[in-house]
PDB file of N, CA and C in Angstrom:
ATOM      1  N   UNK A   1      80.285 126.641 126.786  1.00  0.00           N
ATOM      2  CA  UNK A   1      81.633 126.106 126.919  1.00  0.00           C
ATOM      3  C   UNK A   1      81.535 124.587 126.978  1.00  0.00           C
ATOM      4  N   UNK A   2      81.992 124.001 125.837  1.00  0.00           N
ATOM      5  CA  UNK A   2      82.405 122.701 126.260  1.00  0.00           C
ATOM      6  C   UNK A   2      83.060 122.272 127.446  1.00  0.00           C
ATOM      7  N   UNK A   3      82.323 121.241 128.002  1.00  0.00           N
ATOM      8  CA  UNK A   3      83.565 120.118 129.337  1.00  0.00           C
ATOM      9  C   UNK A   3      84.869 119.983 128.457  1.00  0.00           C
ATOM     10  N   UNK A   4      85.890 119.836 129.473  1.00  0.00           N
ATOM     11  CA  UNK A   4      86.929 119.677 129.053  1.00  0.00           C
ATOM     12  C   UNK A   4      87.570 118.114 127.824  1.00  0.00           C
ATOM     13  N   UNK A   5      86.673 117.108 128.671  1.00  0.00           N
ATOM     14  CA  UNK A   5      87.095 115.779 128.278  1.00  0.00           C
ATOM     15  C   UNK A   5      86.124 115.591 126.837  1.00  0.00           C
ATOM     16  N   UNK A   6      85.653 116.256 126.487  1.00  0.00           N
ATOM     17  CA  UNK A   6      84.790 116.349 125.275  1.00  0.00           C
ATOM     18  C   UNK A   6      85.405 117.834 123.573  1.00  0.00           C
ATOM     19  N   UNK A   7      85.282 117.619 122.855  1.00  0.00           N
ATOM     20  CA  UNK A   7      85.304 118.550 121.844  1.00  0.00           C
ATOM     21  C   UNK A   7      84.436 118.474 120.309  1.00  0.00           C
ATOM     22  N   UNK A   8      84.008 119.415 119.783  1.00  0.00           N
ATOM     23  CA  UNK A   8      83.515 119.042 118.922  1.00  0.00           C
ATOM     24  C   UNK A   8      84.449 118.677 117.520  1.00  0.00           C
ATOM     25  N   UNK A   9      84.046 117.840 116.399  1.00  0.00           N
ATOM     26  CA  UNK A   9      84.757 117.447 115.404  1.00  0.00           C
ATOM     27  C   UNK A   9      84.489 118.251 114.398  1.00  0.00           C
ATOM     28  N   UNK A  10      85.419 118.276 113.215  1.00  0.00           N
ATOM     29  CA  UNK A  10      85.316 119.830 112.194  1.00  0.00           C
ATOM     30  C   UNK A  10      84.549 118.196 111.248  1.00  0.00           C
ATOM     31  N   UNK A  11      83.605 118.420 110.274  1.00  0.00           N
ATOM     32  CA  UNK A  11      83.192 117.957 109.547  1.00  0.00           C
ATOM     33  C   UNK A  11      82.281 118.623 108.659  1.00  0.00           C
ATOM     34  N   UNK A  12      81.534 118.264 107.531  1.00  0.00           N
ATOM     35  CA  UNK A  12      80.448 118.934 107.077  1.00  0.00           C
ATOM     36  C   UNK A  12      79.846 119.635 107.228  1.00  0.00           C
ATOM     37  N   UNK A  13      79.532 120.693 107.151  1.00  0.00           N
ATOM     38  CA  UNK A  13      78.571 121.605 107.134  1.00  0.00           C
ATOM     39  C   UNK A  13      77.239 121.110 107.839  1.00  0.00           C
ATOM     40  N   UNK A  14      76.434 120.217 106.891  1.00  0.00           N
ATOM     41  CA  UNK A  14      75.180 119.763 106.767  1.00  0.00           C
ATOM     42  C   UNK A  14      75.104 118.879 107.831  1.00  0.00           C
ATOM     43  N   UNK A  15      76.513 118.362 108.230  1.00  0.00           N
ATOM     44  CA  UNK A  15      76.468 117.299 109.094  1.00  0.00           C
ATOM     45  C   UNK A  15      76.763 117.524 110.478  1.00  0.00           C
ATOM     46  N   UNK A  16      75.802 117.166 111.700  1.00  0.00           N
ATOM     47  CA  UNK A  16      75.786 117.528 112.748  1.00  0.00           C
ATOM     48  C   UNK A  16      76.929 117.302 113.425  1.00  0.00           C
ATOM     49  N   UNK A  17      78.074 117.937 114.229  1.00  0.00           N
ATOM     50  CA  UNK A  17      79.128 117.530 114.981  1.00  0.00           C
ATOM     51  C   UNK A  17      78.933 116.537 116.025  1.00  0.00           C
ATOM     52  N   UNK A  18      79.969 115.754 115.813  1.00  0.00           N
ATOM     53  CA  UNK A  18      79.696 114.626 117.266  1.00  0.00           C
ATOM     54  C   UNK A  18      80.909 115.134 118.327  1.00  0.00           C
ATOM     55  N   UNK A  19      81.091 114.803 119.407  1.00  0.00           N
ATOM     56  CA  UNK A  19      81.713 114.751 120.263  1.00  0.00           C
ATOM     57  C   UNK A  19      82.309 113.401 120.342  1.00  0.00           C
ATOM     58  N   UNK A  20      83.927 113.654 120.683  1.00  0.00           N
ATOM     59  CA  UNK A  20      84.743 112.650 120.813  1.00  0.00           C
ATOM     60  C   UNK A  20      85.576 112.796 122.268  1.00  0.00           C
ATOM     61  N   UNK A  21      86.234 112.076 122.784  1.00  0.00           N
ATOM     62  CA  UNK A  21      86.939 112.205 123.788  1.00  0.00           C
ATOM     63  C   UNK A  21      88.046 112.826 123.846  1.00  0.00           C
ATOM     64  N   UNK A  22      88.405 114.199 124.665  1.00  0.00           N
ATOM     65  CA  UNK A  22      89.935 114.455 123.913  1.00  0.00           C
ATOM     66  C   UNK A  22      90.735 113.742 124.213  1.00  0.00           C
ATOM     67  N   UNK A  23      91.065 112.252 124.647  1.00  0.00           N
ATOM     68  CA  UNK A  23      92.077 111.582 124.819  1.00  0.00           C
ATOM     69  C   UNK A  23      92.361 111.131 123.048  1.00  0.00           C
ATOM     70  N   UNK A  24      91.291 111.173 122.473  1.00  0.00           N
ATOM     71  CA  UNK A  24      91.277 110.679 121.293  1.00  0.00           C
ATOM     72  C   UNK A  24      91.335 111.625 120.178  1.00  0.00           C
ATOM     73  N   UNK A  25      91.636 112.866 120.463  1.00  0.00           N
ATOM     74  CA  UNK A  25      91.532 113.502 119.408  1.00  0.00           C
ATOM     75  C   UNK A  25      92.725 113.747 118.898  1.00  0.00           C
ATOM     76  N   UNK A  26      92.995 114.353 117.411  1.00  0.00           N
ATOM     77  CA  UNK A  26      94.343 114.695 116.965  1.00  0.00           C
ATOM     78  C   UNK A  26      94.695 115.979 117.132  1.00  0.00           C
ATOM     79  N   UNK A  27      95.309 116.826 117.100  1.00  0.00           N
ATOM     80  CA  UNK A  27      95.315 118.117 117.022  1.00  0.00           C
ATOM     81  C   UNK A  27      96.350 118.557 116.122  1.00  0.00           C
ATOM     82  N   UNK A  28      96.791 119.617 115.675  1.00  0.00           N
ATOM     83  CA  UNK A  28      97.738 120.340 114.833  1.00  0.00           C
ATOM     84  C   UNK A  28      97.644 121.242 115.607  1.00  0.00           C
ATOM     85  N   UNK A  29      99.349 121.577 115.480  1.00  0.00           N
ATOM     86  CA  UNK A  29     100.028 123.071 115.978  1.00  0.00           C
ATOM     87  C   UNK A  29     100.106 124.434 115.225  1.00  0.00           C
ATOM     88  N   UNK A  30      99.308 123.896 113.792  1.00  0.00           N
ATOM     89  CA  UNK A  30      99.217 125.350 112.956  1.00  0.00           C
ATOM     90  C   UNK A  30      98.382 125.334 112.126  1.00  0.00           C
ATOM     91  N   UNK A  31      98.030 126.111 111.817  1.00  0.00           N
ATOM     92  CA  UNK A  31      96.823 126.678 110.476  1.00  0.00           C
ATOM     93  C   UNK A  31      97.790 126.416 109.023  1.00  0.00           C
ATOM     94  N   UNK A  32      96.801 125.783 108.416  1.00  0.00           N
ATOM     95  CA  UNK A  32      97.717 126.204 106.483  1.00  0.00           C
ATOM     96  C   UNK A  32      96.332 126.037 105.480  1.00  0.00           C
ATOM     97  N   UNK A  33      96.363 127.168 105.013  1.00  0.00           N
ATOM     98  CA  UNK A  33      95.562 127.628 103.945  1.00  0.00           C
ATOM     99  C   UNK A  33      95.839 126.597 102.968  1.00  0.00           C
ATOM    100  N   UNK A  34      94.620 125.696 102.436  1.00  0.00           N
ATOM    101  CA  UNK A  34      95.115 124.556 101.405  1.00  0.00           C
ATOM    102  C   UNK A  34      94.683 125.385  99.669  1.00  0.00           C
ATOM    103  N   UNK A  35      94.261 126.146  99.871  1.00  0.00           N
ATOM    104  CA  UNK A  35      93.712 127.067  98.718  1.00  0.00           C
ATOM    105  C   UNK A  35      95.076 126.572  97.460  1.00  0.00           C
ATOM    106  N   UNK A  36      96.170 126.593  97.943  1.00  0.00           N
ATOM    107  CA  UNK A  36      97.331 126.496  96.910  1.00  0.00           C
ATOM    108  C   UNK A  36      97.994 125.408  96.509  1.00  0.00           C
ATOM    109  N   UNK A  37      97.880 124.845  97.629  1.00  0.00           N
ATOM    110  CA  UNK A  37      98.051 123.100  97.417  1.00  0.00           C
ATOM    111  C   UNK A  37      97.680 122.013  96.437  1.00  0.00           C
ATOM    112  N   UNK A  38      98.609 122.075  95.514  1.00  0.00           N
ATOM    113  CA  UNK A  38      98.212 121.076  94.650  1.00  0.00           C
ATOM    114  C   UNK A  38      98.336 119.425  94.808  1.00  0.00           C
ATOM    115  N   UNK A  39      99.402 118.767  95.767  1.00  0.00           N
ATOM    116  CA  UNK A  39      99.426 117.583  96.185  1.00  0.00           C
ATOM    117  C   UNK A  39      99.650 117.657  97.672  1.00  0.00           C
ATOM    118  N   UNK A  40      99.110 116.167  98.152  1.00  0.00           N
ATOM    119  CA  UNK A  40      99.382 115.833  99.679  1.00  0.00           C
ATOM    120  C   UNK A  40      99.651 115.038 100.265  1.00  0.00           C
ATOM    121  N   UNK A  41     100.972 114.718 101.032  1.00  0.00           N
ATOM    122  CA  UNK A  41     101.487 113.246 100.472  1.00  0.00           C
ATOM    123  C   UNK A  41     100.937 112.638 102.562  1.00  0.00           C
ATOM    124  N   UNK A  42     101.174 111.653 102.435  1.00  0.00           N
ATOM    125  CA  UNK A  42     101.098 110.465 104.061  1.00  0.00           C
ATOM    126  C   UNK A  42     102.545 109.831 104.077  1.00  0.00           C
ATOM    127  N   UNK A  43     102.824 111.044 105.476  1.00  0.00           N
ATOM    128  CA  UNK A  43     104.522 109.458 105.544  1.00  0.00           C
ATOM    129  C   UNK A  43     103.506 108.914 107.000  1.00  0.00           C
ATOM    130  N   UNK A  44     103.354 107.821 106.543  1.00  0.00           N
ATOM    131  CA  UNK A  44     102.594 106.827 107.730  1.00  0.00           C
ATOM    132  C   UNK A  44     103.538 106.496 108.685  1.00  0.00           C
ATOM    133  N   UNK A  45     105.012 106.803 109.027  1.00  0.00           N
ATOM    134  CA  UNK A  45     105.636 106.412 110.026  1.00  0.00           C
ATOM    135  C   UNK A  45     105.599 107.086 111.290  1.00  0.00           C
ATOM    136  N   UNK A  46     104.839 108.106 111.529  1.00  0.00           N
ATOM    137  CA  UNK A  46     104.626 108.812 112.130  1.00  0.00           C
ATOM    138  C   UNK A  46     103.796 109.885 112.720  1.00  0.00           C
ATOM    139  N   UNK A  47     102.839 108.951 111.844  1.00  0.00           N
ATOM    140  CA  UNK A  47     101.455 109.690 112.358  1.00  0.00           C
ATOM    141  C   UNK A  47     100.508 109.026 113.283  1.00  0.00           C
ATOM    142  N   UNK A  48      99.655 109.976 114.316  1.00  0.00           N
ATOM    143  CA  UNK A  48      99.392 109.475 115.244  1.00  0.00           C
ATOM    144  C   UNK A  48      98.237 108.544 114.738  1.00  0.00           C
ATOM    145  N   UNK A  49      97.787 108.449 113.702  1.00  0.00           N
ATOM    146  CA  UNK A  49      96.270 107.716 113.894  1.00  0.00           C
ATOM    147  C   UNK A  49      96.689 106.054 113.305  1.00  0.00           C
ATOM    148  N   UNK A  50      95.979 104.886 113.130  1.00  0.00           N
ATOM    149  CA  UNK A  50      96.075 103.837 112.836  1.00  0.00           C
ATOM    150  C   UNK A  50      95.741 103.281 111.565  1.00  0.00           C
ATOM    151  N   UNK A  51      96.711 102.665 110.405  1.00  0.00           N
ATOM    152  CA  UNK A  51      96.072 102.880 109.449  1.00  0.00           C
ATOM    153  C   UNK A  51      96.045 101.039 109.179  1.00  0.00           C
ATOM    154  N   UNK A  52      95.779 100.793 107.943  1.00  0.00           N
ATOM    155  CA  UNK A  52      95.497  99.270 107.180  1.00  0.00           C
ATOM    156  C   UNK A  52      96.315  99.354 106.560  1.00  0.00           C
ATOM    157  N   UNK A  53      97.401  98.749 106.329  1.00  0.00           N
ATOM    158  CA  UNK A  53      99.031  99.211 105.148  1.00  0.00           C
ATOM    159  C   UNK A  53      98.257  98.786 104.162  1.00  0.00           C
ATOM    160  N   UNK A  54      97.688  97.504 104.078  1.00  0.00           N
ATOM    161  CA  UNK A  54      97.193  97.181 102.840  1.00  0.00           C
ATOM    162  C   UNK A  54      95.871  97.697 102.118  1.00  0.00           C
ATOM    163  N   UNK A  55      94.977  98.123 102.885  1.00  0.00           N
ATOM    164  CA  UNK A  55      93.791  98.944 102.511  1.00  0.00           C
ATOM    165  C   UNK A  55      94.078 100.178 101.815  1.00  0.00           C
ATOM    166  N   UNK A  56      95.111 100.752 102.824  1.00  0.00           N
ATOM    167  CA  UNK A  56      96.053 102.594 101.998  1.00  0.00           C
ATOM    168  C   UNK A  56      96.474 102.316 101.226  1.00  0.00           C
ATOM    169  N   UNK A  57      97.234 101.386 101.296  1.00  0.00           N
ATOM    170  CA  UNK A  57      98.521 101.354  99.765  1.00  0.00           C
ATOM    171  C   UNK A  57      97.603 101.082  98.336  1.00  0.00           C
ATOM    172  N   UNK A  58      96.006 100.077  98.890  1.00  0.00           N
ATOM    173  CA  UNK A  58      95.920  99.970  97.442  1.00  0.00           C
ATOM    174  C   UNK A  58      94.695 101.207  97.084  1.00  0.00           C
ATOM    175  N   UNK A  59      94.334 102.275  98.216  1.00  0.00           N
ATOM    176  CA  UNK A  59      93.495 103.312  97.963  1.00  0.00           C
ATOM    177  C   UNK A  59      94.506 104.169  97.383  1.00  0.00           C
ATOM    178  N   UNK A  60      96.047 104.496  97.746  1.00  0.00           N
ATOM    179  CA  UNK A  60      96.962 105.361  96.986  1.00  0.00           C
ATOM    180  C   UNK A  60      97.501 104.726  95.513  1.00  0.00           C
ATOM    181  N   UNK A  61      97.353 103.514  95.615  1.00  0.00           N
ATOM    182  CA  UNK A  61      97.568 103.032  94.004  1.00  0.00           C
ATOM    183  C   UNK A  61      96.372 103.658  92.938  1.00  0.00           C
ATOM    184  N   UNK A  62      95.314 102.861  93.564  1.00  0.00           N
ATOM    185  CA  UNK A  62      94.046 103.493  92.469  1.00  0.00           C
ATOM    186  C   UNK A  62      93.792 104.945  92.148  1.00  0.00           C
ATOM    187  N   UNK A  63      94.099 105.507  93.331  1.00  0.00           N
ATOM    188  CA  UNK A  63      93.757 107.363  93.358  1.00  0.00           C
ATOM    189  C   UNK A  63      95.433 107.538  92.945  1.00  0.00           C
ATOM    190  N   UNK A  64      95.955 107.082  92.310  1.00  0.00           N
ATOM    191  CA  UNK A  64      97.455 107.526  91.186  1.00  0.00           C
ATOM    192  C   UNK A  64      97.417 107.102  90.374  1.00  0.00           C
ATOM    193  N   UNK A  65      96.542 106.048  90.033  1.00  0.00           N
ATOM    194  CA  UNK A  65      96.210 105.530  88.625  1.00  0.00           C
ATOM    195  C   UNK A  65      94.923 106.531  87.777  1.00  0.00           C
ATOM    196  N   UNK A  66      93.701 107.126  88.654  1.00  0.00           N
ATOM    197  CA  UNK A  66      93.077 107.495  88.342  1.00  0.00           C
ATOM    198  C   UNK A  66      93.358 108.868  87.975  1.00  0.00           C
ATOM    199  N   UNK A  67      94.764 109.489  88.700  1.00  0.00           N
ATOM    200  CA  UNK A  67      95.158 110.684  88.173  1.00  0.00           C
ATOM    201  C   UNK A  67      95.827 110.118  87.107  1.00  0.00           C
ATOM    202  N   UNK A  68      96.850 110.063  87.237  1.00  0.00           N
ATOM    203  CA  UNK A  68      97.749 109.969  85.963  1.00  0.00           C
ATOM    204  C   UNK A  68      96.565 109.751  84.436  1.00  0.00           C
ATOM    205  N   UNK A  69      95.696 109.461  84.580  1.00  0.00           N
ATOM    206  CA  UNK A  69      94.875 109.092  84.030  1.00  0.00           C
ATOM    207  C   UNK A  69      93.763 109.955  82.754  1.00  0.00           C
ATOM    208  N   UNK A  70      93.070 110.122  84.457  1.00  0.00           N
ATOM    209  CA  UNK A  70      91.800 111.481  84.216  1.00  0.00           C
ATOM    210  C   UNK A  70      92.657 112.935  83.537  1.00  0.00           C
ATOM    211  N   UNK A  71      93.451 113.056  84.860  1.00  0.00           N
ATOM    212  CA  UNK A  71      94.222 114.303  85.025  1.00  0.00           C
ATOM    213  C   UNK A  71      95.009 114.889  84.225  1.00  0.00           C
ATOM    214  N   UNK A  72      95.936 113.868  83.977  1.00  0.00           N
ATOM    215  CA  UNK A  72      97.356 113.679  83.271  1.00  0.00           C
ATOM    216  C   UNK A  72      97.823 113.262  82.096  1.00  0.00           C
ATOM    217  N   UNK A  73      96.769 112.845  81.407  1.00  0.00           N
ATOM    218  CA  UNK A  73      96.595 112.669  80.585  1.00  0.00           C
ATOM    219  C   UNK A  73      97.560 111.153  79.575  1.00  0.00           C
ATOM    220  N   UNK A  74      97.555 109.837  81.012  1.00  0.00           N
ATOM    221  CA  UNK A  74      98.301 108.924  80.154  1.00  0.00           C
ATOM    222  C   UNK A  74      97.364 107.995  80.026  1.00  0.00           C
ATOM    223  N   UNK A  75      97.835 107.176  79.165  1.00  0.00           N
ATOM    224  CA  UNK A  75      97.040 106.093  78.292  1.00  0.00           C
ATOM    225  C   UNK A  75      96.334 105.179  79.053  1.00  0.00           C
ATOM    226  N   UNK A  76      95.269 105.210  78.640  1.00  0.00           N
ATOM    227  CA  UNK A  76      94.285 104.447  79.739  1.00  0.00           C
ATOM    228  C   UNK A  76      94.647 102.915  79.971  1.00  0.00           C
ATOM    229  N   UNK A  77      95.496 102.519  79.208  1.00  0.00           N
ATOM    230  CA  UNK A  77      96.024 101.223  79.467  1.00  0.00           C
ATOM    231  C   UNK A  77      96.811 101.122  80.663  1.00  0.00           C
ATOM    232  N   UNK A  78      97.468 102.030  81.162  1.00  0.00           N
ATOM    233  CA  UNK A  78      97.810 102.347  82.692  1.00  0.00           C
ATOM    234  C   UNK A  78      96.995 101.600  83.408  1.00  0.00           C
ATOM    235  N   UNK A  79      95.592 101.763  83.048  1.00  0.00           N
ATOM    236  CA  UNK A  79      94.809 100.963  84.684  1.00  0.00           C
ATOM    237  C   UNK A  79      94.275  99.875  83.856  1.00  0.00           C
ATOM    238  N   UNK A  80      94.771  99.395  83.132  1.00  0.00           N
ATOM    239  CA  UNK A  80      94.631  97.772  82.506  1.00  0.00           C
ATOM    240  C   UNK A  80      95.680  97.018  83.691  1.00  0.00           C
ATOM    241  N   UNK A  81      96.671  98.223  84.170  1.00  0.00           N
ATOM    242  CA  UNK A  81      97.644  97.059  85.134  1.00  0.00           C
ATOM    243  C   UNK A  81      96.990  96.509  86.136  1.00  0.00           C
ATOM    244  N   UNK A  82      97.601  95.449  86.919  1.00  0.00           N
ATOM    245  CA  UNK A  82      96.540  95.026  88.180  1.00  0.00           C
ATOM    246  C   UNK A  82      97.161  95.769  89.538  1.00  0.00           C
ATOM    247  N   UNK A  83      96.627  95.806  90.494  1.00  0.00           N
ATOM    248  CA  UNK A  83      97.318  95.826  91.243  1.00  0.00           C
ATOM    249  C   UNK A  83      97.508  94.766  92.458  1.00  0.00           C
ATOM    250  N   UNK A  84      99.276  94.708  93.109  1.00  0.00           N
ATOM    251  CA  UNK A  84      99.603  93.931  93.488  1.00  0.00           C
ATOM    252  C   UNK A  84     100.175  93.996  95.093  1.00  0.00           C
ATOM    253  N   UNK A  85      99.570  93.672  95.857  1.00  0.00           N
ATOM    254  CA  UNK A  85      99.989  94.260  97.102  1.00  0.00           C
ATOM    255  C   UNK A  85     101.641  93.685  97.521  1.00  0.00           C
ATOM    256  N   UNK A  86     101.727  92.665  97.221  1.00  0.00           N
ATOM    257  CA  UNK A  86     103.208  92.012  97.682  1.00  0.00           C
ATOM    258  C   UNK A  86     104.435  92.832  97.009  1.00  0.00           C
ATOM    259  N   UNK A  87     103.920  93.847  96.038  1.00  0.00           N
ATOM    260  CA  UNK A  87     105.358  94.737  95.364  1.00  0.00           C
ATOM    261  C   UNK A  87     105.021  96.067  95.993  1.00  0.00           C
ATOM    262  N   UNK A  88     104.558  96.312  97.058  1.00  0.00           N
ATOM    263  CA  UNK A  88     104.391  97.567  97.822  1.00  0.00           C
ATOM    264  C   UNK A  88     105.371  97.171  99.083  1.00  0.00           C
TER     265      UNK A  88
END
């Protein structure tokens, strides 16, 4: 049995669990099978963890450029655009 003020973290397989504090941990109130899930969106206004507006916004630009792309099949001149943080 774990101490209370301790839990283990879900990660990798291969990779050994660390222990975090549960003051710090996140939790969810339900199970969801992602098996069907084809997209997954972040409304950042309300989530508990801390993010970089500008670090996310330009990791969700590139990973929507790289779909539309790879995936989706549009013209690779798409990621000829730059990206621009001041129009986010």
């Amino acid at each position: 049995v774990e101490p209370a003020s301790t839990g283990a973290i879900w990660s990798t397989p291969s990779v050994e669990p660390r222990s975090i504090s549960i003051g710090k941990q996140i939790f969810c109130n339900r199970s969801l099978n992602m098996r069907n899930i084809t997209a997954v969106g972040f409304d950042m206004d309300y989530t508990l963890a801390q993010y970089k507006p500008e670090t996310f916004e330009a990791l969700a630009y590139h990973g929507t450029i790289e779909k539309l792309v790879k995936d989706l099949n549009y013209p690779e001149e798409v990621d000829a655009n730059s990206y621009f943080s001041h129009f986010m």
